[in-house]
PDB file of N, CA and C in Angstrom:
ATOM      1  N   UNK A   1      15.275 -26.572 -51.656  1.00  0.00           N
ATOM      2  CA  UNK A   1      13.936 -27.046 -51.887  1.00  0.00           C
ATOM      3  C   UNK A   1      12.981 -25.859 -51.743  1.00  0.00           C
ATOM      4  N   UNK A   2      12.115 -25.610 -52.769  1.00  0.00           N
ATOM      5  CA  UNK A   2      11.005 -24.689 -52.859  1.00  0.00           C
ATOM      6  C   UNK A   2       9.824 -25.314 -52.866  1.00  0.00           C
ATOM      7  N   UNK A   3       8.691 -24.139 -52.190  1.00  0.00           N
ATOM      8  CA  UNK A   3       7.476 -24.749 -51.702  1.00  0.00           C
ATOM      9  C   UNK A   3       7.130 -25.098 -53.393  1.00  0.00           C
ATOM     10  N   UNK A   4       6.238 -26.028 -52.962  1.00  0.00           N
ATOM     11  CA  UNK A   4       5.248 -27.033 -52.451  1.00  0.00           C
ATOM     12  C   UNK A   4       6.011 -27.985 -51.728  1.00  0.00           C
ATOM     13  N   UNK A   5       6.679 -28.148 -52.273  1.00  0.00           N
ATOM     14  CA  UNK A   5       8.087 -29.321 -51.645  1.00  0.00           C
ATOM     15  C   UNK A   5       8.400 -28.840 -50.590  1.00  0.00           C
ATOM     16  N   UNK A   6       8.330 -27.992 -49.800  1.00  0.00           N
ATOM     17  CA  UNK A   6       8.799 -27.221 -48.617  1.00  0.00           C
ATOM     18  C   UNK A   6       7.859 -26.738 -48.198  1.00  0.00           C
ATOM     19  N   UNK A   7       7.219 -27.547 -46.762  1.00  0.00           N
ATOM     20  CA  UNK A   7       6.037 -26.811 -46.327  1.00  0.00           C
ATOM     21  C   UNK A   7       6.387 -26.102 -44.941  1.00  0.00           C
ATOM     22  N   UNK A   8       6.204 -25.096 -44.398  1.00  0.00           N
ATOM     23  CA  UNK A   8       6.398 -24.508 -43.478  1.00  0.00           C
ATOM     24  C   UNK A   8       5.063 -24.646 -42.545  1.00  0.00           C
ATOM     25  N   UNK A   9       4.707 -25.575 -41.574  1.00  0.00           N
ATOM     26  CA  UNK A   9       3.640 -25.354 -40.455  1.00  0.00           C
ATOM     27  C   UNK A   9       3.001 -24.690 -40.036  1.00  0.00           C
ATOM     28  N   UNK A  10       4.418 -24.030 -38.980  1.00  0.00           N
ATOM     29  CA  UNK A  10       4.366 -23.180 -38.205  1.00  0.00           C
ATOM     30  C   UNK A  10       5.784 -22.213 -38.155  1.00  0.00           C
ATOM     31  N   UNK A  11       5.523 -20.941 -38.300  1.00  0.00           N
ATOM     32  CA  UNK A  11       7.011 -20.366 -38.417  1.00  0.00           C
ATOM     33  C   UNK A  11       7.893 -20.835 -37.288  1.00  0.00           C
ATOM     34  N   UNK A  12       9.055 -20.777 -37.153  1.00  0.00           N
ATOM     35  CA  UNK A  12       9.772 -20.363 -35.543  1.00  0.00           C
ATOM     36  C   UNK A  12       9.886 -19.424 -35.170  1.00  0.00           C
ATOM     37  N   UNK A  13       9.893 -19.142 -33.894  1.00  0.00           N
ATOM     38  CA  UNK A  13       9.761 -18.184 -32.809  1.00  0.00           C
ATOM     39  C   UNK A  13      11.439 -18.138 -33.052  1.00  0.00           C
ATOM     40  N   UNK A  14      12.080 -18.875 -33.463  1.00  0.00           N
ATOM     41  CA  UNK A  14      13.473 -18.446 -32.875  1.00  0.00           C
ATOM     42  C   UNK A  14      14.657 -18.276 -34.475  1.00  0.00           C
ATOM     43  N   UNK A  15      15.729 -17.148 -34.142  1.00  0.00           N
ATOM     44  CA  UNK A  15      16.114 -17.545 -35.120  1.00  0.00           C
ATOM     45  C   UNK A  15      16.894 -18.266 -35.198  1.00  0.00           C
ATOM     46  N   UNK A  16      18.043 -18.410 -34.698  1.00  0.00           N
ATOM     47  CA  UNK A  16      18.762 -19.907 -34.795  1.00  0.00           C
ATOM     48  C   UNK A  16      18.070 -20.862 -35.322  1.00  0.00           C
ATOM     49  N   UNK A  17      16.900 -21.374 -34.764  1.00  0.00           N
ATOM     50  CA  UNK A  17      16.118 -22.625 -35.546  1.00  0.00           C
ATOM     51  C   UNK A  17      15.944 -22.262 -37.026  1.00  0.00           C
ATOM     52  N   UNK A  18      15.341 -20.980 -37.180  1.00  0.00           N
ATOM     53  CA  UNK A  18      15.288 -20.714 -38.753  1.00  0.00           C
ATOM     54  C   UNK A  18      15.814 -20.742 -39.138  1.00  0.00           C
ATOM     55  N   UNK A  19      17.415 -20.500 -38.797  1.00  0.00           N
ATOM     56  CA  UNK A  19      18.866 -20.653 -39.599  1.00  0.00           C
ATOM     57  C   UNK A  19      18.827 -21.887 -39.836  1.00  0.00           C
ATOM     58  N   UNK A  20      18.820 -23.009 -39.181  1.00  0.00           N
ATOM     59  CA  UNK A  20      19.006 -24.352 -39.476  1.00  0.00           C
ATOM     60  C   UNK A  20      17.872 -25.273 -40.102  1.00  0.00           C
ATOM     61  N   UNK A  21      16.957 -24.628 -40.149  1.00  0.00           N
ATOM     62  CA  UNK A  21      15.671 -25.059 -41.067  1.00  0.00           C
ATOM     63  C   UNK A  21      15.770 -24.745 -42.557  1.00  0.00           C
ATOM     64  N   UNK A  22      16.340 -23.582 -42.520  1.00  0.00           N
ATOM     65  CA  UNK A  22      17.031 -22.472 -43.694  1.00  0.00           C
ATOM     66  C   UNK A  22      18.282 -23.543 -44.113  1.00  0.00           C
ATOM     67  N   UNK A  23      18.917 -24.208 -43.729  1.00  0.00           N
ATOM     68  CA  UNK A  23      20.727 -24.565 -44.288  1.00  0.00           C
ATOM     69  C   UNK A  23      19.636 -26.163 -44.454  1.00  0.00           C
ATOM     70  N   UNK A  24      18.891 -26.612 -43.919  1.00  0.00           N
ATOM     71  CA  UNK A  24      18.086 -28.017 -44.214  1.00  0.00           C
ATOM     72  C   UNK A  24      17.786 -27.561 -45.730  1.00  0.00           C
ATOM     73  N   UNK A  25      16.458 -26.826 -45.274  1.00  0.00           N
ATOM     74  CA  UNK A  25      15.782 -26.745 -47.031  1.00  0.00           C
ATOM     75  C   UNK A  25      17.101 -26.129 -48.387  1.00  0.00           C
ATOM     76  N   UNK A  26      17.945 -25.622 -48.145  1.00  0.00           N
ATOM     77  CA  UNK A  26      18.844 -25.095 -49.448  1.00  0.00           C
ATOM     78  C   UNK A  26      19.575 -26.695 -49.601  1.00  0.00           C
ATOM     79  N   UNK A  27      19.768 -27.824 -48.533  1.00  0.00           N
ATOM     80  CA  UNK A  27      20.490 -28.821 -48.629  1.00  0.00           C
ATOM     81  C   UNK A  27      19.756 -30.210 -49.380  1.00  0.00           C
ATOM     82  N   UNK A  28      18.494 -29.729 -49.617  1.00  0.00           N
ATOM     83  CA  UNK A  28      17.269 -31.208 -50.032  1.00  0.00           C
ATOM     84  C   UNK A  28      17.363 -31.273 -51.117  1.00  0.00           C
ATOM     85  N   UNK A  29      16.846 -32.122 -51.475  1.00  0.00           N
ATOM     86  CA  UNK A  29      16.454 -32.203 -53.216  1.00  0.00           C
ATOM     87  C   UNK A  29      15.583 -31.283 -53.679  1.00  0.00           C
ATOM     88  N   UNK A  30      15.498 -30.919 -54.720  1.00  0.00           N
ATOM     89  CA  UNK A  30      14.122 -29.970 -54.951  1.00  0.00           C
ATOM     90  C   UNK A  30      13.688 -31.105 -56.370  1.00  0.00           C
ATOM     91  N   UNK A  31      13.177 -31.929 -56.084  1.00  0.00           N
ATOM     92  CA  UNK A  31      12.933 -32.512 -57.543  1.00  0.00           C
ATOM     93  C   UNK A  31      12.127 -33.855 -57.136  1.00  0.00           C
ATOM     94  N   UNK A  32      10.932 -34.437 -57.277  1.00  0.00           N
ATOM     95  CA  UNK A  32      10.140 -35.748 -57.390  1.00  0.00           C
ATOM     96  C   UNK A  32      11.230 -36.653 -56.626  1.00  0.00           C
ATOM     97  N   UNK A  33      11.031 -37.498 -55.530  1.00  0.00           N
ATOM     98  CA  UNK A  33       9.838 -37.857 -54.859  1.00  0.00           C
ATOM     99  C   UNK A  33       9.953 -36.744 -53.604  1.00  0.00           C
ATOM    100  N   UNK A  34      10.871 -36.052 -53.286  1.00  0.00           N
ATOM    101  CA  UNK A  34      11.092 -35.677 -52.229  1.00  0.00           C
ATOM    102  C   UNK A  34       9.964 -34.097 -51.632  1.00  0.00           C
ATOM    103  N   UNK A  35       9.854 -34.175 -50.129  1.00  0.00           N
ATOM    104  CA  UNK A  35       8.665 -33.226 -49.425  1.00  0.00           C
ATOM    105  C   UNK A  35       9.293 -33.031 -48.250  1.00  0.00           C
ATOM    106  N   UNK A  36       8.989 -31.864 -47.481  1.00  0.00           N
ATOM    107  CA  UNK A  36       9.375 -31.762 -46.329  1.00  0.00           C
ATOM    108  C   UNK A  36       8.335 -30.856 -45.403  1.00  0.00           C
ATOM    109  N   UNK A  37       8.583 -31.188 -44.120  1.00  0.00           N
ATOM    110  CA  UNK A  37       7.814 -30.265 -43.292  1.00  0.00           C
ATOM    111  C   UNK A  37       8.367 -29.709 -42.355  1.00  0.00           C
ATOM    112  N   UNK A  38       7.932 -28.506 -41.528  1.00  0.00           N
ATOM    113  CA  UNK A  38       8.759 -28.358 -40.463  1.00  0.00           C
ATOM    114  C   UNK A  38       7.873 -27.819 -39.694  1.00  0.00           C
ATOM    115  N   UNK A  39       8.225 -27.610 -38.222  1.00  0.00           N
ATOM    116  CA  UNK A  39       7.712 -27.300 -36.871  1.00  0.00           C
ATOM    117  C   UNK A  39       6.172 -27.263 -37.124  1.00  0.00           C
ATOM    118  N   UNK A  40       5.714 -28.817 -36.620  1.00  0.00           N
ATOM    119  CA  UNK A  40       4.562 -28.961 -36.399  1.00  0.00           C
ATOM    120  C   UNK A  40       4.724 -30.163 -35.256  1.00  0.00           C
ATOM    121  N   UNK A  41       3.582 -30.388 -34.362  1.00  0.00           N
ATOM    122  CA  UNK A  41       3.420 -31.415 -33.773  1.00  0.00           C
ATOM    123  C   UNK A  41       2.164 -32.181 -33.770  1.00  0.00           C
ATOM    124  N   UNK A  42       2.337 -33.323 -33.698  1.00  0.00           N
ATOM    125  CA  UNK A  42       1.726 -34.473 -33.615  1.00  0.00           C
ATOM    126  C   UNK A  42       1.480 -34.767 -32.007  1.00  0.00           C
ATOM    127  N   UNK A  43      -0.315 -35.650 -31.897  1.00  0.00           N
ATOM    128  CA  UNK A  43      -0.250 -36.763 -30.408  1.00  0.00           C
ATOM    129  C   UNK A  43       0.338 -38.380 -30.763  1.00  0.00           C
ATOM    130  N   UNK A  44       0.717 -38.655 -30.305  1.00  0.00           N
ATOM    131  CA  UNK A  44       1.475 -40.056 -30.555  1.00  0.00           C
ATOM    132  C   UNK A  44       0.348 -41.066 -29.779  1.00  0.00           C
ATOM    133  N   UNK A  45       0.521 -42.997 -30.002  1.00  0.00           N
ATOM    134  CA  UNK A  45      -0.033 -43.481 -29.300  1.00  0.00           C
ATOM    135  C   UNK A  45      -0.627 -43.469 -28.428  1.00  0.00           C
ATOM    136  N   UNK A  46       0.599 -43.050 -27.348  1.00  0.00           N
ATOM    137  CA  UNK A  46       0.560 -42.916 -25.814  1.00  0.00           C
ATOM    138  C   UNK A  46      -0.064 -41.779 -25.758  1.00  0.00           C
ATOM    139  N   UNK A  47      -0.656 -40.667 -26.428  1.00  0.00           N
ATOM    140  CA  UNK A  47      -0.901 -39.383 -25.834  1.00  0.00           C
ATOM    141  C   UNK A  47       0.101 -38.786 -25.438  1.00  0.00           C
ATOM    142  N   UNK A  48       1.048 -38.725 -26.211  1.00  0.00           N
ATOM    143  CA  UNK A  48       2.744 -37.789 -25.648  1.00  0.00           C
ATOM    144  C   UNK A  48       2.038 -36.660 -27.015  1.00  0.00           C
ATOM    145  N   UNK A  49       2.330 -35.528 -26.722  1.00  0.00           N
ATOM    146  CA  UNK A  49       2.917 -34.772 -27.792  1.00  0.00           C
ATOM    147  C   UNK A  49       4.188 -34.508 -28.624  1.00  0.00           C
ATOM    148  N   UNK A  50       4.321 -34.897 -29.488  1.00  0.00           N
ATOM    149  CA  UNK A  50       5.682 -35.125 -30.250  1.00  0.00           C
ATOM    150  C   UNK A  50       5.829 -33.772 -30.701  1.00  0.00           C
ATOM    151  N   UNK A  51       7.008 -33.002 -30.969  1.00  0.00           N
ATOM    152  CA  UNK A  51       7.244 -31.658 -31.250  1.00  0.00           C
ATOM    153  C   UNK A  51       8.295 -31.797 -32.178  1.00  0.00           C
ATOM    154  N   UNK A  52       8.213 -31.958 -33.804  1.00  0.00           N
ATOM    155  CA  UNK A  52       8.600 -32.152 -34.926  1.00  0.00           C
ATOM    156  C   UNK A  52       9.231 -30.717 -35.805  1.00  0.00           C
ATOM    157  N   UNK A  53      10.351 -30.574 -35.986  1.00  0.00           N
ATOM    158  CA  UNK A  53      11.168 -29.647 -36.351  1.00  0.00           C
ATOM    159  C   UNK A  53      11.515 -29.516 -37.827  1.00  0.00           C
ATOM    160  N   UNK A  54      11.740 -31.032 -38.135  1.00  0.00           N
ATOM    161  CA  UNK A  54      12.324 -31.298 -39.775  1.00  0.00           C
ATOM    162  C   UNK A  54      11.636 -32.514 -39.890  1.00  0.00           C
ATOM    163  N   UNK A  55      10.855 -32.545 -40.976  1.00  0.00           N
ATOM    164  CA  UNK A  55      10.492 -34.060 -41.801  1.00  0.00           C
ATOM    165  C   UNK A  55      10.333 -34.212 -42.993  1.00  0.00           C
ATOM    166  N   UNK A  56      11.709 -34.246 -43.240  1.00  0.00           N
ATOM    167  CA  UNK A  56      11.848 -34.706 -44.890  1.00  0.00           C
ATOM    168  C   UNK A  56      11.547 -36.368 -45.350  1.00  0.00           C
ATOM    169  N   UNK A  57      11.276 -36.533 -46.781  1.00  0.00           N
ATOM    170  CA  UNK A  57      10.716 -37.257 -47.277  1.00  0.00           C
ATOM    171  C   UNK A  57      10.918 -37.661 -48.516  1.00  0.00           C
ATOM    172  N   UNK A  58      11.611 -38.543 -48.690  1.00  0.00           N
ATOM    173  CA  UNK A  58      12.348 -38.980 -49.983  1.00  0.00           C
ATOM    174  C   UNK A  58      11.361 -39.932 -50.609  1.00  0.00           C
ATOM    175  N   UNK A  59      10.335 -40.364 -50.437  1.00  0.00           N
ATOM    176  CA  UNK A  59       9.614 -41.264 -51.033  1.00  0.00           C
ATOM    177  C   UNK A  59       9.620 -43.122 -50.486  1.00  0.00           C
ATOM    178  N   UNK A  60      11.061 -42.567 -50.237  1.00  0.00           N
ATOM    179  CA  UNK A  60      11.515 -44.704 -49.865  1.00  0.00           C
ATOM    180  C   UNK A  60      11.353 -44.255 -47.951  1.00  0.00           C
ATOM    181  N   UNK A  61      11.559 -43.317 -47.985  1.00  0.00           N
ATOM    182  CA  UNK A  61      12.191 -43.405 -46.385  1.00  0.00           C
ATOM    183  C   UNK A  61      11.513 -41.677 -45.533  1.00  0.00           C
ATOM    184  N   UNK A  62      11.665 -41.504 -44.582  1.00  0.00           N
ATOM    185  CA  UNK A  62      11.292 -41.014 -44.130  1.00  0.00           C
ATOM    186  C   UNK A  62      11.966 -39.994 -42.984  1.00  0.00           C
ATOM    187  N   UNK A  63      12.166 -39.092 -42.504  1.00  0.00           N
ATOM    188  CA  UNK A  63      13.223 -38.784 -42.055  1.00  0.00           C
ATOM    189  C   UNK A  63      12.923 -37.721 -40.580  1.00  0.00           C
ATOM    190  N   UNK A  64      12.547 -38.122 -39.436  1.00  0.00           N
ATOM    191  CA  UNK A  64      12.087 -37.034 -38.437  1.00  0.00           C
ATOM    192  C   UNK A  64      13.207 -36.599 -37.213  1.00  0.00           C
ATOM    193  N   UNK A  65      13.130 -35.056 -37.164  1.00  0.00           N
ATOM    194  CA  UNK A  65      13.875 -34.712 -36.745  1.00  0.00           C
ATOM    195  C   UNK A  65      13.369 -33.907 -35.721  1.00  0.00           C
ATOM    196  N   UNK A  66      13.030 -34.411 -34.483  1.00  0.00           N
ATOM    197  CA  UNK A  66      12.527 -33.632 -33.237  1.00  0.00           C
ATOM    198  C   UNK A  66      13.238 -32.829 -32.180  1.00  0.00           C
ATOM    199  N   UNK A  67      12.572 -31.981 -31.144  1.00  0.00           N
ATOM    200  CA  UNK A  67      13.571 -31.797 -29.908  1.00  0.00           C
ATOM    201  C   UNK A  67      12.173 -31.940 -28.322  1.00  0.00           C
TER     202      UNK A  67
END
């Protein structure tokens, strides 16, 4: 998957994570409906901070992948 379809946030600090952010995006669709994001975070309801790694997006479904 290539940008626009592939949005990058925030880089990682680490590389291992980039490796596996890297083997995500070569593994997606690159083609309508699908989008993805990576390492950004969100406040949730409760006021938690959620810390979001992978969020791909197929159009029907939705897909989050945190740590």
């Amino acid at each position: 998957m290539k940008p626009p379809r592939w949005t990058v946030v925030s880089p990682s600090a680490y590389e291992w994570e980039r490796e596996a952010l890297e083997f995500i995006r070569e593994h997606l669709p690159d083609h309508e409906p699908w989008r993805a994001w990576s390492n950004f975070e969100f406040v949730d309801d409760e006021g938690r901070v959620v810390s979001v790694r992978s969020a791909p997006c197929s159009g029907a479904n939705f897909i989050r992948r945190s740590c």
